[in-house]
Protein backbone atom coordinates (compact mmCIF):
# COMPACT_ATOMS: atom_id res chain seq x y z
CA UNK A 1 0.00 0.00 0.00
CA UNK A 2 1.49 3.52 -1.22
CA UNK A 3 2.25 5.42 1.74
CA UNK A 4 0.45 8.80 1.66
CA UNK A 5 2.07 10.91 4.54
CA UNK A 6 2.89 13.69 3.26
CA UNK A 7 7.14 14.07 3.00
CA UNK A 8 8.73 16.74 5.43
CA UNK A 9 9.30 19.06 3.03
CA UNK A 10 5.46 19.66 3.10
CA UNK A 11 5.06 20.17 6.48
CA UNK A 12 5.39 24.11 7.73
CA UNK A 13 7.46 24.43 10.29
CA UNK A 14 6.18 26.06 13.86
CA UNK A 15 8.55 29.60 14.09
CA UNK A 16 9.91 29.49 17.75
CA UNK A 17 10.89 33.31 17.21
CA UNK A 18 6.60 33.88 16.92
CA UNK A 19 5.91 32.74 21.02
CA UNK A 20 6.92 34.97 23.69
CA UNK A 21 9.61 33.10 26.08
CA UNK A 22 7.79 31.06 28.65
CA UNK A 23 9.78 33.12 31.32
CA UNK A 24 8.79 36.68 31.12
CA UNK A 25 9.18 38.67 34.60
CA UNK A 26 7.12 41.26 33.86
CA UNK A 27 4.20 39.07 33.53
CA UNK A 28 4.32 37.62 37.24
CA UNK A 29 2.62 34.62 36.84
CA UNK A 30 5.29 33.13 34.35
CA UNK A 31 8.50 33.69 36.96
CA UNK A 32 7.21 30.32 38.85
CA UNK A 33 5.36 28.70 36.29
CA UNK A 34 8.27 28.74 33.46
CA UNK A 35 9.90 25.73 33.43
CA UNK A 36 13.56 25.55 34.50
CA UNK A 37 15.03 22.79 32.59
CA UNK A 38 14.70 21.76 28.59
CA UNK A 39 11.77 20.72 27.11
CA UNK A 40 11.26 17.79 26.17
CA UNK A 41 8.18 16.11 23.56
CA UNK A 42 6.50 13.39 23.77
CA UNK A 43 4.55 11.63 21.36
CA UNK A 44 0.68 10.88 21.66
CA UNK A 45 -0.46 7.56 23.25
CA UNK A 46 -2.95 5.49 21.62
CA UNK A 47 -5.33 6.60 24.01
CA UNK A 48 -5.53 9.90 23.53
CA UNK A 49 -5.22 10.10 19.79
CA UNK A 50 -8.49 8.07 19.63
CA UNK A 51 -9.96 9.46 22.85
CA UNK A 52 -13.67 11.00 22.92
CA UNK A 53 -14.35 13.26 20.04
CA UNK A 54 -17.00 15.88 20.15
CA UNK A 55 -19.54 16.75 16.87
CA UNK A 56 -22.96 18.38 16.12
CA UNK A 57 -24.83 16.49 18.17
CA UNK A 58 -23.42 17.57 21.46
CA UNK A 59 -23.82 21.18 20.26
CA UNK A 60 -27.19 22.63 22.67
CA UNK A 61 -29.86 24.63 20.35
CA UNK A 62 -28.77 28.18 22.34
CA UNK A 63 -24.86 26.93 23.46
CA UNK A 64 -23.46 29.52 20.87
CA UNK A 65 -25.38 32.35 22.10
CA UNK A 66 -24.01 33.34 25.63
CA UNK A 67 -26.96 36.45 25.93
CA UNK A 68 -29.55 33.33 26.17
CA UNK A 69 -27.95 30.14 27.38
CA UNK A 70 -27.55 31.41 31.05
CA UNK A 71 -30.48 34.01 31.28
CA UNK A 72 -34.06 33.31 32.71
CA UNK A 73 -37.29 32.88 30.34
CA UNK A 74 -37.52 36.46 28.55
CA UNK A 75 -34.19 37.92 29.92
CA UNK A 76 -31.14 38.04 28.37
CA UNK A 77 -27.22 39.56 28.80
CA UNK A 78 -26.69 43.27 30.43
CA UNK A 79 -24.33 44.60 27.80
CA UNK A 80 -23.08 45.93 24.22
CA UNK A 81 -24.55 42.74 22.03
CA UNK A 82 -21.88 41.15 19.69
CA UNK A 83 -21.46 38.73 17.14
CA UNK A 84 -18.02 37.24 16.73
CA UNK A 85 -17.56 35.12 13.78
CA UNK A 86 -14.71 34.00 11.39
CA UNK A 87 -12.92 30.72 10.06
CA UNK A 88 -10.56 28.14 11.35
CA UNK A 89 -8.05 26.97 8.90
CA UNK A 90 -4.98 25.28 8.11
CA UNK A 91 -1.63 26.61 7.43
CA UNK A 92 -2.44 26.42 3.50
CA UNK A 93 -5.37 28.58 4.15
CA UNK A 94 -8.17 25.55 3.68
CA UNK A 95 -11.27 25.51 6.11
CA UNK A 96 -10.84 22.65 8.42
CA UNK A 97 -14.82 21.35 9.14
CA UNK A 98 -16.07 19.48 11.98
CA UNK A 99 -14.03 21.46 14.86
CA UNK A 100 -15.15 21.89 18.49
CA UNK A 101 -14.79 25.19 19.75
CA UNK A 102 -15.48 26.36 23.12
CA UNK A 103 -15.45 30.44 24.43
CA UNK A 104 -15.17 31.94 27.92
CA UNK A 105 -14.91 35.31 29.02
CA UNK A 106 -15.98 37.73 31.53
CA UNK A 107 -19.18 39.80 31.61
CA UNK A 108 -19.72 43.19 30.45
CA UNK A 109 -18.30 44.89 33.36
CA UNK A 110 -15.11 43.25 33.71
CA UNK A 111 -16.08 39.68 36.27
CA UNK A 112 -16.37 36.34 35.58
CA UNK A 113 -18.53 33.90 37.14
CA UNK A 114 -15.90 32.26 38.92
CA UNK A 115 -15.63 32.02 43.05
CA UNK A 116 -12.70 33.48 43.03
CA UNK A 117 -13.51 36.50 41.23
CA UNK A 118 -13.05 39.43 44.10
CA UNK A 119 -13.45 41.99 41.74
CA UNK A 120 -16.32 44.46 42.51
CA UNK A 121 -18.24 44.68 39.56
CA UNK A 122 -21.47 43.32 39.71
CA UNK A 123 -22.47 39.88 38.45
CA UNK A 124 -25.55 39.48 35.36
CA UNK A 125 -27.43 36.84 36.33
CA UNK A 126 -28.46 36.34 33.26
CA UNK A 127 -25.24 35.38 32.03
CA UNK A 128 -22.90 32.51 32.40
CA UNK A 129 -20.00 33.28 30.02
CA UNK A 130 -19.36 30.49 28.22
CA UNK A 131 -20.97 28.48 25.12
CA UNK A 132 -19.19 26.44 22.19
CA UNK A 133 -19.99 25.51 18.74
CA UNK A 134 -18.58 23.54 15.42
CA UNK A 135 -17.39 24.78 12.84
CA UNK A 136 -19.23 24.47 9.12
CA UNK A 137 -17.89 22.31 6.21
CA UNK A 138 -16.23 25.67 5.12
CA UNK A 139 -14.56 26.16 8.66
CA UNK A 140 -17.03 28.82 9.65
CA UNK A 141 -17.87 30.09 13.24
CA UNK A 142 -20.09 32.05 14.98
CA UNK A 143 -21.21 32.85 18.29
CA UNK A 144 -24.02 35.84 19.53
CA UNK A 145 -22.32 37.56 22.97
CA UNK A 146 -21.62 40.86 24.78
CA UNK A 147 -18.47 42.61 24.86
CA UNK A 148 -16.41 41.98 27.89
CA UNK A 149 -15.29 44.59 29.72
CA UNK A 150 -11.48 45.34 30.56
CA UNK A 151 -10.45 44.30 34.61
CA UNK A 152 -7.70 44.64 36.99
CA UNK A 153 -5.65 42.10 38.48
CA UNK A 154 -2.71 41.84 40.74
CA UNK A 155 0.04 41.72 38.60
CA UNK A 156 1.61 44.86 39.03
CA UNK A 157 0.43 48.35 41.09
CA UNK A 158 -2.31 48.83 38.12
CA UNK A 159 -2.44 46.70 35.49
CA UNK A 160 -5.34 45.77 33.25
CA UNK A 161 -6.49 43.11 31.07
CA UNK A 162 -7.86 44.60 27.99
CA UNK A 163 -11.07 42.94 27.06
CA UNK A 164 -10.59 39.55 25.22
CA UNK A 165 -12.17 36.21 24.47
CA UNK A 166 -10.56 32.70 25.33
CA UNK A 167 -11.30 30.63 22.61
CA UNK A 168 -10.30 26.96 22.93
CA UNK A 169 -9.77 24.84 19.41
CA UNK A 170 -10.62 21.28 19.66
CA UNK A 171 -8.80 18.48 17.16
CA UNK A 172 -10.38 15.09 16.25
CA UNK A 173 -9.35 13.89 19.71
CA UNK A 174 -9.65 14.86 23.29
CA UNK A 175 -6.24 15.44 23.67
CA UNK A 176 -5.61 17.89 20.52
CA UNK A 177 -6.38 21.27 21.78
CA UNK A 178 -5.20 24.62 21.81
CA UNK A 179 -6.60 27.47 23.43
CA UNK A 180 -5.80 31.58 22.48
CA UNK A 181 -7.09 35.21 23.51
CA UNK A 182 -8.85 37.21 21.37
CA UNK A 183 -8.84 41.05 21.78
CA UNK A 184 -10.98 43.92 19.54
CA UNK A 185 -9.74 46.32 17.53
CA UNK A 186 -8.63 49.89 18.83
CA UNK A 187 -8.20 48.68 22.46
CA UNK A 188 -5.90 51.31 24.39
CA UNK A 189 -5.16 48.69 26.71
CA UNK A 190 -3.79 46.06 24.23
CA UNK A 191 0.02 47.58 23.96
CA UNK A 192 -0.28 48.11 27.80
CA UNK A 193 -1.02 44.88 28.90
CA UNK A 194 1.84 42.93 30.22
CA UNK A 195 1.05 39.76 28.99
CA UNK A 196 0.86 41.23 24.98
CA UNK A 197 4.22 42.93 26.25
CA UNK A 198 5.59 39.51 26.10
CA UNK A 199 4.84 38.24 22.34
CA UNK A 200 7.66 40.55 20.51
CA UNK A 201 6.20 40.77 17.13
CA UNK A 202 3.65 42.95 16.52
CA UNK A 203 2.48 40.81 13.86
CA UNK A 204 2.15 37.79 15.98
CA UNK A 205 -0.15 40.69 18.21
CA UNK A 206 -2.00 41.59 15.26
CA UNK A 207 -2.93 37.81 14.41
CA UNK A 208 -5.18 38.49 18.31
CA UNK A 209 -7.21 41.11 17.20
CA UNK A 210 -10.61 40.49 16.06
CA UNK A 211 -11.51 43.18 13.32
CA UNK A 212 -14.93 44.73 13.35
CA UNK A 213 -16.99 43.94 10.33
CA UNK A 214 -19.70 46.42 9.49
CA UNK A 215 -21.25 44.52 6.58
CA UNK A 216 -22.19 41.47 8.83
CA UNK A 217 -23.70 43.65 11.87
CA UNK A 218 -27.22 43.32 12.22
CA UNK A 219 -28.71 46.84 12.30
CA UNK A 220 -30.30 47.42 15.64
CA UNK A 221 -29.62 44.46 16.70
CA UNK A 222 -25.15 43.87 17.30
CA UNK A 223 -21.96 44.85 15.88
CA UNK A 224 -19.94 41.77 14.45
CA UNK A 225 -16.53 41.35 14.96
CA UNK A 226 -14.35 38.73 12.68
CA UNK A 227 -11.60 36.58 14.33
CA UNK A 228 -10.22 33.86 11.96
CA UNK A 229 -7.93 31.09 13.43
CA UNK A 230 -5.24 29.74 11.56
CA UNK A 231 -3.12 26.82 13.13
CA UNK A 232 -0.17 26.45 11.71
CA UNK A 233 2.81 27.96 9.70
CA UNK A 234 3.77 31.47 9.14
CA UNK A 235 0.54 32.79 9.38
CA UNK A 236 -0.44 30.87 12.82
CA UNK A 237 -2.68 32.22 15.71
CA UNK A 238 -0.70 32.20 18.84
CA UNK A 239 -1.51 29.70 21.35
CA UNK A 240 -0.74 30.26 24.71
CA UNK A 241 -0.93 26.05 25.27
CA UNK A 242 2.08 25.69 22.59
CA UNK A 243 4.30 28.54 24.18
CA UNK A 244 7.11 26.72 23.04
CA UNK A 245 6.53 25.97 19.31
CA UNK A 246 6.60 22.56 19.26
């Protein structure tokens, strides 16, 4: 039987130069978490390349609309409605179908529904701040939200996360998944936040920022905002999971 892997030379290569260093000191968190000795890889087991899978039919009729999938009958999400939408796609720019993706964020005044969330902005109760979906035979997303808003956190005497999106990407196994930020365009806070201060190419920065797209808004309704994900090669979307470019 022909072997059809494809030969190295068809493979694009991860750029190491693209991730920030693991170890960044002005980004507290990473002084004990960096690791202190070389990496080293290790192959998949059996088990987890061929480990539960997700599709369509774990997808809930409202899980990719967080204004609805936490709020009571006829309520919905405090805050400026959003639509973020886009593509996920290989590193030859070809829609990859069929992919879990799951979103969590904080509400529209800065706090996530987490118990240990101090910070003094109020809760929605009518919103959770999560939801997933699958991506289309042509790679395409979508998901109905509010905007987050921007927070503090103890990193250094006032620093702020600028308002973002995680966005975790599933592969065809439970094992394959990578998980990003994204932030929207025109933030002040994006070049001041110490974690962007540690990826040193603005273009790797760029490849973050969701891009608002008038044409697709829905007149008195939300403003749409288009994040593609690439996830591989030159053109990549960083991962914070694959820090190290392997």
């Amino acid at each position: 039987m022909k072997n059809s892997r494809p030969q190295a030379a068809n493979y694009f290569p991860r750029d190491r130069a693209w991730h920030p260093q693991a170890y960044a000191p002005g980004y507290k968190s990473s002084v004990l978490r960096a690791p202190q000795r070389p990496l080293i890889a290790f192959a998949n087991t059996l088990s987890e390349t061929t480990g539960p899978a997700f599709g369509h039919d774990m997808i809930g009729q409202l899980d990719n609309d967080l204004t609805l999938n936490f709020a009571q009958p006829g309520m919905s999400a405090i805050g400026e409605r959003i639509v973020v939408q886009g593509r996920v796609m290989d590193e030859r720019g070809q829609p990859v179908p069929n992919v879990l993706l799951e979103f969590w964020q904080a509400n529209a005044g800065g706090r996530y529904r987490h118990k240990k969330d101090n910070y003094l902005a109020p809760l929605d109760p009518n919103f959770g701040g999560c939801g997933r979906t699958v991506t289309g035979g042509d790679g395409a997303y979508a998901f109905r939200t509010v905007r987050p808003g921007p927070y503090p956190w103890p990193n250094g005497p006032n620093d702020w996360r600028p308002a973002h999106i995680h966005i975790s990407v599933f592969g065809q196994a439970f094992a394959q998944r990578l998980i990003t930020q994204m932030y929207f365009e025109g933030d002040p806070l994006i070049p001041r936040c110490p974690i962007v201060k540690t990826i040193n190419d603005p273009a790797a920065i760029d490849k973050l920022v969701a891009r608002l797209d008038m044409e697709s808004s829905a007149p008195m309704d939300s403003l749409t905002y288009r994040f593609d994900i690439i996830l591989r090669g030159s053109r990549s979307t960083l991962f914070e999971n694959r820090l190290e470019g392997n």
